[in-house]
ModelCIF file with pLDDT and N, C-alpha, C, O atoms, coordinates in Angstrom:
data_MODEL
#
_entry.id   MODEL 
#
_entity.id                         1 
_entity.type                       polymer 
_entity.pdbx_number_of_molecules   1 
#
_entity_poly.entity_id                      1 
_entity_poly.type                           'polypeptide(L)' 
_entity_poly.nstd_linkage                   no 
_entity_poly.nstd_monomer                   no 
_entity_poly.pdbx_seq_one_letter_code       
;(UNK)(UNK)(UNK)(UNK)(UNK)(UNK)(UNK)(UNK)(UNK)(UNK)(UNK)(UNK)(UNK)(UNK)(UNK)(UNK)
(UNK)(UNK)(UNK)(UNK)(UNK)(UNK)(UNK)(UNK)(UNK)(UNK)(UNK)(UNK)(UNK)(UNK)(UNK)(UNK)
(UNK)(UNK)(UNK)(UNK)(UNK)(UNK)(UNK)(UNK)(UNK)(UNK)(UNK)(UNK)(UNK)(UNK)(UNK)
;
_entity_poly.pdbx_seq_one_letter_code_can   XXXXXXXXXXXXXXXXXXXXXXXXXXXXXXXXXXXXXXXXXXXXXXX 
_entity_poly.pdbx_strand_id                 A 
#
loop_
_entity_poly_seq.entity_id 
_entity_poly_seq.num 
_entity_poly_seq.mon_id 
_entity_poly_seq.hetero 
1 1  UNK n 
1 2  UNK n 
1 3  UNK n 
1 4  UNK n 
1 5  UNK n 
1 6  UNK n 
1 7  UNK n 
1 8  UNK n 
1 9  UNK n 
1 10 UNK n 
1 11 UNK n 
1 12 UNK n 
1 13 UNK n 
1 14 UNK n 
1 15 UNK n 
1 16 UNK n 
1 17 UNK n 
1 18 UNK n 
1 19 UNK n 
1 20 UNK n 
1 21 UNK n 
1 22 UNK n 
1 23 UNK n 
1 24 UNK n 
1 25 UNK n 
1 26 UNK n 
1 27 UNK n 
1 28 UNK n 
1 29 UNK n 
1 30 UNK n 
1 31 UNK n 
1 32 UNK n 
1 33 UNK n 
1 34 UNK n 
1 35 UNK n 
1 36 UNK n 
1 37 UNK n 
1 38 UNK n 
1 39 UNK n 
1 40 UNK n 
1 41 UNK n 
1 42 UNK n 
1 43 UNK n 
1 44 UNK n 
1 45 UNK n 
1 46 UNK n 
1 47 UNK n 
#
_struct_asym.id          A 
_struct_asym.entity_id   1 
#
loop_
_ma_qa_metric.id 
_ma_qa_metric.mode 
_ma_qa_metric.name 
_ma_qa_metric.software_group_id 
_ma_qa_metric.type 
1 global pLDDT . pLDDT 
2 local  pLDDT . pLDDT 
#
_ma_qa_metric_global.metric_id      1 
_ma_qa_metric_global.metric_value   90.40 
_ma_qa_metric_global.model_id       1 
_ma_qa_metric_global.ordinal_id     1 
#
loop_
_ma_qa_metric_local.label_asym_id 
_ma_qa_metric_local.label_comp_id 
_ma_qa_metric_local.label_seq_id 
_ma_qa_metric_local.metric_id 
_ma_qa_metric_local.metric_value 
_ma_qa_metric_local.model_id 
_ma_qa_metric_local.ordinal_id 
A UNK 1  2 97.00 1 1  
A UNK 2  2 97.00 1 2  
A UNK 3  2 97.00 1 3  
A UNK 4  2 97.00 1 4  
A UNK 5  2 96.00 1 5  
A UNK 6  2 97.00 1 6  
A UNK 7  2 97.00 1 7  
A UNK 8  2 96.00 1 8  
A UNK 9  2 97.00 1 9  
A UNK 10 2 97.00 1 10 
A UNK 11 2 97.00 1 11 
A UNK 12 2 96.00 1 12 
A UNK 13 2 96.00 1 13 
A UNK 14 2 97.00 1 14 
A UNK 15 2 96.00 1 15 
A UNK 16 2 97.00 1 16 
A UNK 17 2 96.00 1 17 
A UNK 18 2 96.00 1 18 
A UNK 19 2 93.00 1 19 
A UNK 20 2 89.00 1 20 
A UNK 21 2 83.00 1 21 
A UNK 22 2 75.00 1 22 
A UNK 23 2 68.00 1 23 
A UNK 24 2 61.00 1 24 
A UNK 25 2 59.00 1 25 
A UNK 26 2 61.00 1 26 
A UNK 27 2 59.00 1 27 
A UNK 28 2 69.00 1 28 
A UNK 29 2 77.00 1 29 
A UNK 30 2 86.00 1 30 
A UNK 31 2 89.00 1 31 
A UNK 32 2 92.00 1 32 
A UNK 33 2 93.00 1 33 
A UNK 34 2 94.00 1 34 
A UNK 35 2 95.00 1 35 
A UNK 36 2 96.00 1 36 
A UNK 37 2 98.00 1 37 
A UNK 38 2 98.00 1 38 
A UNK 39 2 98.00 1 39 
A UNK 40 2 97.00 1 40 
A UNK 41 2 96.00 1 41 
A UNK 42 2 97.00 1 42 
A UNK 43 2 97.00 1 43 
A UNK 44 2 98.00 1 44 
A UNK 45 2 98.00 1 45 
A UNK 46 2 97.00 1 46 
A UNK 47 2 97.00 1 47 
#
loop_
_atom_site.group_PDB 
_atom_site.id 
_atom_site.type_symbol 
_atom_site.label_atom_id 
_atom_site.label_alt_id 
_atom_site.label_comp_id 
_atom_site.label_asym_id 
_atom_site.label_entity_id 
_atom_site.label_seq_id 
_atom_site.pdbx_PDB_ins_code 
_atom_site.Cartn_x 
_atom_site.Cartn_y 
_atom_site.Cartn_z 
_atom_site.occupancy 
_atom_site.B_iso_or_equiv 
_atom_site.pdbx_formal_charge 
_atom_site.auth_seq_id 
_atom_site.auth_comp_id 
_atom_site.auth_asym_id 
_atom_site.auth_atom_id 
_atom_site.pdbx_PDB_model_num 
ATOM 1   N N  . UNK A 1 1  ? -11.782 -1.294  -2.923  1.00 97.00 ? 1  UNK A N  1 
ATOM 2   C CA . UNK A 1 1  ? -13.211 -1.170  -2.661  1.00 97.00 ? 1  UNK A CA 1 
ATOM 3   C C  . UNK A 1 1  ? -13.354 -0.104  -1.577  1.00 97.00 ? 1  UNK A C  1 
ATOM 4   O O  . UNK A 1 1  ? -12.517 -0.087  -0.675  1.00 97.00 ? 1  UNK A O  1 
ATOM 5   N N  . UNK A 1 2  ? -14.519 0.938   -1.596  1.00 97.00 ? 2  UNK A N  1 
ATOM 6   C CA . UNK A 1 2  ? -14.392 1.962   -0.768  1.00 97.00 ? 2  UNK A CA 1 
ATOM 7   C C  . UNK A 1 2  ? -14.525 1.328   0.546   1.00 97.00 ? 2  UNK A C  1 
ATOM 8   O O  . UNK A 1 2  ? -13.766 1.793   1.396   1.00 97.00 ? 2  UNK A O  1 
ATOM 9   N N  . UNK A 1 3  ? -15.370 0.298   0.957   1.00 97.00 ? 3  UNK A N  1 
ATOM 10  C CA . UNK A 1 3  ? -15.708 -0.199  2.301   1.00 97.00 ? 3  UNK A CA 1 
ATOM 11  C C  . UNK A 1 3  ? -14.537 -1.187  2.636   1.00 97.00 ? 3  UNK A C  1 
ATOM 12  O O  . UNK A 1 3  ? -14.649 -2.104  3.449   1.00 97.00 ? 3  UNK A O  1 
ATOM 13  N N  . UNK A 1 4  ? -13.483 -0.921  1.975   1.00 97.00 ? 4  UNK A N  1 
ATOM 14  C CA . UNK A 1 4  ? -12.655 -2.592  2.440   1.00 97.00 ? 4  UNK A CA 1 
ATOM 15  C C  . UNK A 1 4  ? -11.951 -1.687  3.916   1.00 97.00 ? 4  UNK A C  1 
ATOM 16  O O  . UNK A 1 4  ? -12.016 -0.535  4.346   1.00 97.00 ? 4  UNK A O  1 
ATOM 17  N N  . UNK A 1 5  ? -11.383 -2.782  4.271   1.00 96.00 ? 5  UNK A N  1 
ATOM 18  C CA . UNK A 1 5  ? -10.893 -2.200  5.807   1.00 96.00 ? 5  UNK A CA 1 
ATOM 19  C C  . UNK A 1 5  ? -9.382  -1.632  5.843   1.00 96.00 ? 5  UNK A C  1 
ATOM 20  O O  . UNK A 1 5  ? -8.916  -0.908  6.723   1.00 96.00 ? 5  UNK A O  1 
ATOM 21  N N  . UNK A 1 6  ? -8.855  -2.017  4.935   1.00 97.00 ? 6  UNK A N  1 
ATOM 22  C CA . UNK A 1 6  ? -7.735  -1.196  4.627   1.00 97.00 ? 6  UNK A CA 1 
ATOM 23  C C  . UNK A 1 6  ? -8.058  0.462   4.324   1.00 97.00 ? 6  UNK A C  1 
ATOM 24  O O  . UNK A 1 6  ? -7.317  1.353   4.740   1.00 97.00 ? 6  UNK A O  1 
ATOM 25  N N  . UNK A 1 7  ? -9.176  0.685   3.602   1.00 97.00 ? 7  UNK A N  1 
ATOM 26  C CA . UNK A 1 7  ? -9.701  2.214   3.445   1.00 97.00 ? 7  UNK A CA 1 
ATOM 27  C C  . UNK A 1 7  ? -9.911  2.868   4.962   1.00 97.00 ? 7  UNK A C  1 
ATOM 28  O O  . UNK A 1 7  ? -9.320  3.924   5.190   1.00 97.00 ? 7  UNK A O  1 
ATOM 29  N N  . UNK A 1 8  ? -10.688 2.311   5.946   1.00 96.00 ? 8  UNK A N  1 
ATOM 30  C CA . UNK A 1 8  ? -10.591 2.489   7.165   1.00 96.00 ? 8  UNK A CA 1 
ATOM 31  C C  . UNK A 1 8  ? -9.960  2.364   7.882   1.00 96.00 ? 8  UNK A C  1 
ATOM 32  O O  . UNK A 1 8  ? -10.333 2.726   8.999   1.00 96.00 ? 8  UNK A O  1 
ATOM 33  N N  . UNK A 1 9  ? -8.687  1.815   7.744   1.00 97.00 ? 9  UNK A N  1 
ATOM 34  C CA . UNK A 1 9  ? -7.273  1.976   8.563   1.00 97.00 ? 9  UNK A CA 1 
ATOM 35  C C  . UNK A 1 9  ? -6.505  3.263   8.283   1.00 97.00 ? 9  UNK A C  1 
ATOM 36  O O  . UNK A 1 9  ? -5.708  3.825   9.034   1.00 97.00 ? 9  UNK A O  1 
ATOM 37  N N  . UNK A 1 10 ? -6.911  3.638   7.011   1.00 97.00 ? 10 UNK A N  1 
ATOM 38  C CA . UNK A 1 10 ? -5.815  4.747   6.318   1.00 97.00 ? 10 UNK A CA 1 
ATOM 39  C C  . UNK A 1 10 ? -6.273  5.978   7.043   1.00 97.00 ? 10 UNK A C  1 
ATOM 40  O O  . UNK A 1 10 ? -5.633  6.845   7.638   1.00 97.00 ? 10 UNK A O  1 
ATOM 41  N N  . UNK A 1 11 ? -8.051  5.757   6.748   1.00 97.00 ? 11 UNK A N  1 
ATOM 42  C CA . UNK A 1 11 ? -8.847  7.467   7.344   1.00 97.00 ? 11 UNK A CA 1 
ATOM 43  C C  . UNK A 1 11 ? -8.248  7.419   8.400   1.00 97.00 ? 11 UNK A C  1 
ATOM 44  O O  . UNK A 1 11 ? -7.716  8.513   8.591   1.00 97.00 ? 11 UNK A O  1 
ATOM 45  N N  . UNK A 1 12 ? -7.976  6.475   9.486   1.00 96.00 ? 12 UNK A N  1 
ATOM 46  C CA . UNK A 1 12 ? -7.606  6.613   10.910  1.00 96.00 ? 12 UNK A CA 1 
ATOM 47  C C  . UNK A 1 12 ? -6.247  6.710   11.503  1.00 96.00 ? 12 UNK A C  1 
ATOM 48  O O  . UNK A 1 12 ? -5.969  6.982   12.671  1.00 96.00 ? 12 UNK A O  1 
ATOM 49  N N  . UNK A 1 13 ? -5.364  6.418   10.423  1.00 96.00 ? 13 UNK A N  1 
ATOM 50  C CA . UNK A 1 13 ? -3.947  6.337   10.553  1.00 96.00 ? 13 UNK A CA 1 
ATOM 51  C C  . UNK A 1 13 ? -3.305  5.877   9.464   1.00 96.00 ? 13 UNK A C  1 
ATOM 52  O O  . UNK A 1 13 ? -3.178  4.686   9.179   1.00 96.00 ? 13 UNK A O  1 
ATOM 53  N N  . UNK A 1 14 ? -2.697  7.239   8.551   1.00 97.00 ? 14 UNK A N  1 
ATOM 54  C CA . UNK A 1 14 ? -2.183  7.420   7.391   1.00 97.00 ? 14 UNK A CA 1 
ATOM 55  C C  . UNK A 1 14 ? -0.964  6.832   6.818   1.00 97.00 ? 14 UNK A C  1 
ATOM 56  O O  . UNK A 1 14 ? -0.752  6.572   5.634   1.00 97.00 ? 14 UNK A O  1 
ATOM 57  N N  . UNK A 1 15 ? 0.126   6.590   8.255   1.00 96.00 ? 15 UNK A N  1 
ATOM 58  C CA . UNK A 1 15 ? 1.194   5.920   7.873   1.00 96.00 ? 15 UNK A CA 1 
ATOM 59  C C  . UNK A 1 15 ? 0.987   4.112   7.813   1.00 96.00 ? 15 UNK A C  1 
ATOM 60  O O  . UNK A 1 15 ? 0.388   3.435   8.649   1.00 96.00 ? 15 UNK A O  1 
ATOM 61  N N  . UNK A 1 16 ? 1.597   3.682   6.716   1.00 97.00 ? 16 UNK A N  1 
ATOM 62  C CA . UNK A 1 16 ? 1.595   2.599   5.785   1.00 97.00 ? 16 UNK A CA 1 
ATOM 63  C C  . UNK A 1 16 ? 2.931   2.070   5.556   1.00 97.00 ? 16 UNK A C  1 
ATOM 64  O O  . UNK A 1 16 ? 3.921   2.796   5.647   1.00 97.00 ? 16 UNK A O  1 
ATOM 65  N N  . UNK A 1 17 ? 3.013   0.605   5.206   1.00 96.00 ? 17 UNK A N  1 
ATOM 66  C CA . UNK A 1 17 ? 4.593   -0.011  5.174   1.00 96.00 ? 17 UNK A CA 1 
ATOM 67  C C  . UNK A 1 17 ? 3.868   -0.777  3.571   1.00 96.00 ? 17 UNK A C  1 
ATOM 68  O O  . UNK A 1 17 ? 2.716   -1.034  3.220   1.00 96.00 ? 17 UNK A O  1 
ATOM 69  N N  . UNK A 1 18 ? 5.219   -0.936  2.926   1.00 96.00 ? 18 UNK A N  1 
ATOM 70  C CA . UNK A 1 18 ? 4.919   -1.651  1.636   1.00 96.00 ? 18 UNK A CA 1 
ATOM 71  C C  . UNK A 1 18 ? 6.018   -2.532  1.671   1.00 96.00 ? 18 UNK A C  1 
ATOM 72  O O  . UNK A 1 18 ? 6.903   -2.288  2.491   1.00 96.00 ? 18 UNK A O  1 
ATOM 73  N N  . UNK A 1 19 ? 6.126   -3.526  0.921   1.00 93.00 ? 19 UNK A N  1 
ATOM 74  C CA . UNK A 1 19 ? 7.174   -4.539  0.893   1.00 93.00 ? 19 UNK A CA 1 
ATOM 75  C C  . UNK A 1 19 ? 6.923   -5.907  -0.286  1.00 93.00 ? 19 UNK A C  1 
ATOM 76  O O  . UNK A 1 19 ? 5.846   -6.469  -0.488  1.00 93.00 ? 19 UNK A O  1 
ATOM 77  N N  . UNK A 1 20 ? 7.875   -6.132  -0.768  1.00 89.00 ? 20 UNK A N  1 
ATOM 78  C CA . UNK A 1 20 ? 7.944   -7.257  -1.722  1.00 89.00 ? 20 UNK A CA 1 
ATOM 79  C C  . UNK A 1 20 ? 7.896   -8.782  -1.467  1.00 89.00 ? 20 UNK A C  1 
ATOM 80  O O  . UNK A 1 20 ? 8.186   -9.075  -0.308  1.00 89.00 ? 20 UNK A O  1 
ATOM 81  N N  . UNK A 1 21 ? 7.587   -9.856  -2.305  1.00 83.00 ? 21 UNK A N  1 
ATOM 82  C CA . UNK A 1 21 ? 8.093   -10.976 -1.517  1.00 83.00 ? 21 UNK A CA 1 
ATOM 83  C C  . UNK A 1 21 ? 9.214   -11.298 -2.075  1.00 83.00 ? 21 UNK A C  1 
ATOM 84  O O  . UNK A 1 21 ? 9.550   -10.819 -3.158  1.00 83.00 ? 21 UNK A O  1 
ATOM 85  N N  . UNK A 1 22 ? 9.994   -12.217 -1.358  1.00 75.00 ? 22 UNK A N  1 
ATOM 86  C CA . UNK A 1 22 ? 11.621  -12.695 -1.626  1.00 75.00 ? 22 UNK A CA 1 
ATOM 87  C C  . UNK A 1 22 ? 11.353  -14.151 -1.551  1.00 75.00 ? 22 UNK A C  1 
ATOM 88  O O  . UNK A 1 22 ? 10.436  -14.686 -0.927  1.00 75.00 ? 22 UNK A O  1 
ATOM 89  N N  . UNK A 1 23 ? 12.313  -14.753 -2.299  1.00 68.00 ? 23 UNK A N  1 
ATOM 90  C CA . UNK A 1 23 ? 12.597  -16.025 -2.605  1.00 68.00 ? 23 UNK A CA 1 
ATOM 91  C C  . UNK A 1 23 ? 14.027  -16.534 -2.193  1.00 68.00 ? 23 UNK A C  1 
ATOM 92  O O  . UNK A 1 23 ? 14.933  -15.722 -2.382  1.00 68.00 ? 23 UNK A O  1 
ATOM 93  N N  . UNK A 1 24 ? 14.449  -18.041 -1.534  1.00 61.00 ? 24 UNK A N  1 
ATOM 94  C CA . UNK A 1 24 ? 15.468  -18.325 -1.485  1.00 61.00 ? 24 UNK A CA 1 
ATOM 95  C C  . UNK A 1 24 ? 16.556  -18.219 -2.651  1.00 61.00 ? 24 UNK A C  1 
ATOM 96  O O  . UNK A 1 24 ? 17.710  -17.790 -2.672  1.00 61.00 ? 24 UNK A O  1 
ATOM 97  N N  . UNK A 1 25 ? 15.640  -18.836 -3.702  1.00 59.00 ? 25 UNK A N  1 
ATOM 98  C CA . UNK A 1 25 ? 16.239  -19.177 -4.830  1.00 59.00 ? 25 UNK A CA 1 
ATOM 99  C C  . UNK A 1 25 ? 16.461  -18.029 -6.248  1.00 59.00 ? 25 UNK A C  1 
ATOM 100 O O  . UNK A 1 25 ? 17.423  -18.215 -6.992  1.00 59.00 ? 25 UNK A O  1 
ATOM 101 N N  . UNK A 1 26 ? 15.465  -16.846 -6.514  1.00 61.00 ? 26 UNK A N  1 
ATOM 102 C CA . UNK A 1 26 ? 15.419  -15.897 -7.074  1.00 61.00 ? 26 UNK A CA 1 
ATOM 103 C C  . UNK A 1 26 ? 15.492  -14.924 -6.593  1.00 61.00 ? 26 UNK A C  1 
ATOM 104 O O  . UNK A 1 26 ? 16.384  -14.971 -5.746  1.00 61.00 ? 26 UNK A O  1 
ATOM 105 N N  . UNK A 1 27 ? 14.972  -13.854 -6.647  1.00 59.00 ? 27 UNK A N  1 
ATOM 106 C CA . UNK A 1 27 ? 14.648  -12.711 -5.878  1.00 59.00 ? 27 UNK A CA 1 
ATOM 107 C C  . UNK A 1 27 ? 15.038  -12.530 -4.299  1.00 59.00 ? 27 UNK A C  1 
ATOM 108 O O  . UNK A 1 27 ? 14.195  -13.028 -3.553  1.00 59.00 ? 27 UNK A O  1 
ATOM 109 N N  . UNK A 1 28 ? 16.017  -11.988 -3.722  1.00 69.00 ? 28 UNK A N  1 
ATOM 110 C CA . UNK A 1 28 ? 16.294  -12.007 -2.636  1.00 69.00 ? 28 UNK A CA 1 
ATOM 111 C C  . UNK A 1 28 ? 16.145  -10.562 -1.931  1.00 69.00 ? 28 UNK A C  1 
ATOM 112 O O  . UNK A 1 28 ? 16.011  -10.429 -0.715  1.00 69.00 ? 28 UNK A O  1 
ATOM 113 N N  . UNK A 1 29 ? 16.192  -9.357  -2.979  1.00 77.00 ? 29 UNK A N  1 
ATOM 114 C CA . UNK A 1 29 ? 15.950  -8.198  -2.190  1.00 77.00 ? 29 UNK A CA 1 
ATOM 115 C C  . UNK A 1 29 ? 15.302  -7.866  -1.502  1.00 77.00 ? 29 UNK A C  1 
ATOM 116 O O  . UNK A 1 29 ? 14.125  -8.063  -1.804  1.00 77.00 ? 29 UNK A O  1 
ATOM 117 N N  . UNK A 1 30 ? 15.560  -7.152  -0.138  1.00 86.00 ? 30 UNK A N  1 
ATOM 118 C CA . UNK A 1 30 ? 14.463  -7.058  0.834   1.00 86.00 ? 30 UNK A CA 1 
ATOM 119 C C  . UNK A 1 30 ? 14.197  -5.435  0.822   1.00 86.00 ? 30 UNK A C  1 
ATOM 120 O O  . UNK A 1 30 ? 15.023  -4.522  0.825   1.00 86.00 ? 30 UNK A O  1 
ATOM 121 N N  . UNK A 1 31 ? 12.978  -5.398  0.808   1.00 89.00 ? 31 UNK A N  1 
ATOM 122 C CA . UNK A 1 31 ? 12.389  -3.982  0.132   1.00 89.00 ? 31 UNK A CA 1 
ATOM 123 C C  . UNK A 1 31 ? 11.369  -3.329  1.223   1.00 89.00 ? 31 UNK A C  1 
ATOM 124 O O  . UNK A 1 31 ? 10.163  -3.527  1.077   1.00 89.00 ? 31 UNK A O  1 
ATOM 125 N N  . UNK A 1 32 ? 11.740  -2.727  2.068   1.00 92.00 ? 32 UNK A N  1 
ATOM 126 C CA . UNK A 1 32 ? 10.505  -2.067  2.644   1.00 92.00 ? 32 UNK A CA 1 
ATOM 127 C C  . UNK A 1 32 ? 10.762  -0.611  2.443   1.00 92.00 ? 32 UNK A C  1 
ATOM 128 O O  . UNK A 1 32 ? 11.791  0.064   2.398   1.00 92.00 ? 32 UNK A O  1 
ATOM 129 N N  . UNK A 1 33 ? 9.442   -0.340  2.334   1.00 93.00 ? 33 UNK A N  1 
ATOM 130 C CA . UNK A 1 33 ? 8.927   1.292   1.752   1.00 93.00 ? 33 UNK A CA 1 
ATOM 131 C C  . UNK A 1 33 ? 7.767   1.924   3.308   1.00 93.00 ? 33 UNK A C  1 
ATOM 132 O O  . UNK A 1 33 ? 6.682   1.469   3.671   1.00 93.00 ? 33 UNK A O  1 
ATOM 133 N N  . UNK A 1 34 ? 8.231   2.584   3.639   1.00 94.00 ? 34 UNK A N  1 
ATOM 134 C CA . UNK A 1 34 ? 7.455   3.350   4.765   1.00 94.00 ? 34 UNK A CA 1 
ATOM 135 C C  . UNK A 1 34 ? 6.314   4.765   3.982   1.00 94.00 ? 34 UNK A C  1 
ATOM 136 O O  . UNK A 1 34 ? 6.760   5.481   3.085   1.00 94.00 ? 34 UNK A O  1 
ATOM 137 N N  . UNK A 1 35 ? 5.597   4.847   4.253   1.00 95.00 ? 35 UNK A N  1 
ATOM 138 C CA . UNK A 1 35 ? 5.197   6.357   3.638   1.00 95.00 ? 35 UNK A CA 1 
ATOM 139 C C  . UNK A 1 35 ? 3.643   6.626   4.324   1.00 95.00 ? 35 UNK A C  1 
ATOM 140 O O  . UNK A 1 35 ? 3.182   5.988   5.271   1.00 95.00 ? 35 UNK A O  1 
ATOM 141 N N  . UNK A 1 36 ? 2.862   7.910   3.477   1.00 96.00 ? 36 UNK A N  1 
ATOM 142 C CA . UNK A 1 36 ? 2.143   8.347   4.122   1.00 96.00 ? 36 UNK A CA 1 
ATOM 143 C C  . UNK A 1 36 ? 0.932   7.705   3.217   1.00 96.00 ? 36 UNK A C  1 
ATOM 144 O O  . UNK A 1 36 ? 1.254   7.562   2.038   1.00 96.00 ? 36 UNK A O  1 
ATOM 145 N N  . UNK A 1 37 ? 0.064   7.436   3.435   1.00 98.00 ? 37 UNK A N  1 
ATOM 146 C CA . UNK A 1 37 ? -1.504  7.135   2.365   1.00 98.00 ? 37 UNK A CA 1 
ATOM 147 C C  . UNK A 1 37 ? -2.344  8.501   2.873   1.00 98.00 ? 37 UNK A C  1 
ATOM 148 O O  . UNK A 1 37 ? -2.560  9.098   3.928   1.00 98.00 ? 37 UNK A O  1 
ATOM 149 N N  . UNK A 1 38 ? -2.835  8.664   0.791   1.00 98.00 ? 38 UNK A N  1 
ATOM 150 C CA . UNK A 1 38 ? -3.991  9.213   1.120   1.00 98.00 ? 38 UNK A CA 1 
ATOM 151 C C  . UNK A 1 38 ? -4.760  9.047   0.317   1.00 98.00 ? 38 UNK A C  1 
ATOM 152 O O  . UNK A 1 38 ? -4.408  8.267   -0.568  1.00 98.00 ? 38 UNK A O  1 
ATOM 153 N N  . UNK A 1 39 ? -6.319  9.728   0.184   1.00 98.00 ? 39 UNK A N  1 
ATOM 154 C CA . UNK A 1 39 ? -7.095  9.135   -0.912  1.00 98.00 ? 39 UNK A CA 1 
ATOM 155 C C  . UNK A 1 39 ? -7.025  9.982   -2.077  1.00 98.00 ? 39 UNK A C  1 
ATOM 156 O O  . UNK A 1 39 ? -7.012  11.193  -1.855  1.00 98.00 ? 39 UNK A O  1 
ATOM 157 N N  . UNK A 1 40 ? -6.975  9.577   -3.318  1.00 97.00 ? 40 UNK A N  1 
ATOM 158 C CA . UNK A 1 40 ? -6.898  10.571  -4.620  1.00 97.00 ? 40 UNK A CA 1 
ATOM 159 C C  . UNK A 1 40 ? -7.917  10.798  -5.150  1.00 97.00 ? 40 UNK A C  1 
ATOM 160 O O  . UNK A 1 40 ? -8.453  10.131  -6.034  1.00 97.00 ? 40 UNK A O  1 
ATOM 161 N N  . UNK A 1 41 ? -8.310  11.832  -4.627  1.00 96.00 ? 41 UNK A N  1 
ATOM 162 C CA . UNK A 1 41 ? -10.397 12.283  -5.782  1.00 96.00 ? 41 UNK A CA 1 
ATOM 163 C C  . UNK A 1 41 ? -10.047 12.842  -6.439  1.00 96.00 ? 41 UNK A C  1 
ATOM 164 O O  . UNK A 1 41 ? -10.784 13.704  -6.917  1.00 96.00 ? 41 UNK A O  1 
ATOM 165 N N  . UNK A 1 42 ? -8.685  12.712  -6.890  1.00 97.00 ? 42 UNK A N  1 
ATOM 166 C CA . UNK A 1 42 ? -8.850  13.451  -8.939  1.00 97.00 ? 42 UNK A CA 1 
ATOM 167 C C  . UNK A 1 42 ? -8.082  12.437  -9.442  1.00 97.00 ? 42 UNK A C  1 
ATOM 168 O O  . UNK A 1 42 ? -7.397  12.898  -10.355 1.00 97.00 ? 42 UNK A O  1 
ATOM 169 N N  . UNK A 1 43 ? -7.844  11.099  -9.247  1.00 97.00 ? 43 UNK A N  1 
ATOM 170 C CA . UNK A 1 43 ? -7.681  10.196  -9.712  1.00 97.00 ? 43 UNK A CA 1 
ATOM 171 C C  . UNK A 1 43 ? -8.799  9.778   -10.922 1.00 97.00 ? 43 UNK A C  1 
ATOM 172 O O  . UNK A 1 43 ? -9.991  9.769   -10.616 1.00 97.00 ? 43 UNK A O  1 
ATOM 173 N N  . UNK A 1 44 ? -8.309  9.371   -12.543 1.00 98.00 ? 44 UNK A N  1 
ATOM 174 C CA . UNK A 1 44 ? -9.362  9.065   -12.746 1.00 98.00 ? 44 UNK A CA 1 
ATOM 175 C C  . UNK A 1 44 ? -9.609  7.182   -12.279 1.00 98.00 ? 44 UNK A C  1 
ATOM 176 O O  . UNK A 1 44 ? -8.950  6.550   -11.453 1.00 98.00 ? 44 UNK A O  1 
ATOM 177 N N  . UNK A 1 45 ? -10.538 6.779   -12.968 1.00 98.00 ? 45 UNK A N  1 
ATOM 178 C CA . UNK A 1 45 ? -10.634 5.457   -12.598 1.00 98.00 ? 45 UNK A CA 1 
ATOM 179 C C  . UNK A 1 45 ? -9.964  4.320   -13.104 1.00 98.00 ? 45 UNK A C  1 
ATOM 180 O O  . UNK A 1 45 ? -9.369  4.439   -14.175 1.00 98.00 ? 45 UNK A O  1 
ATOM 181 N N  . UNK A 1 46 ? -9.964  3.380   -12.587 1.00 97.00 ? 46 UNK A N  1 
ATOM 182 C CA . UNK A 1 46 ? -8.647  2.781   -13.045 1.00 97.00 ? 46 UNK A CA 1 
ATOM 183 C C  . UNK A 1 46 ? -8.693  1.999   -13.994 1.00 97.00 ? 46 UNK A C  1 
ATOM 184 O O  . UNK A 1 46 ? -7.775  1.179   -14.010 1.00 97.00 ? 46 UNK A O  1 
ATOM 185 N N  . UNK A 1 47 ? -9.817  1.909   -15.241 1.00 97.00 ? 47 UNK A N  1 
ATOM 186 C CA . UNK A 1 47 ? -9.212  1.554   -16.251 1.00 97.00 ? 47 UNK A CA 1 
ATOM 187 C C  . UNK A 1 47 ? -9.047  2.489   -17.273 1.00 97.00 ? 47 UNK A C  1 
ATOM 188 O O  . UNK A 1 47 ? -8.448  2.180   -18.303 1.00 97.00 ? 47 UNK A O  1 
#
């Protein structure tokens, strides 16, 4: 959503962390992704 507050964290400070969830029992990889955000205006829309 353009007004969500994550959109206004990015305009103000571009670097961003991403990460998965892990499970005891399945999934255990621990995944963090560092990078830069920005906004895409030649994105088309997303469906």
């Amino acid at each position: 959503k353009p007004n969500a507050r994550k959109v206004a964290h990015i305009e103000k400070n571009s670097k961003v962390a991403l990460n998965f969830n892990t499970d005891e029992t399945g999934d255990q990889h621990v995944i963090v992704i560092t990078g830069e955000a920005s906004f895409d205006m030649n994105c088309p829309p997303a469906h």
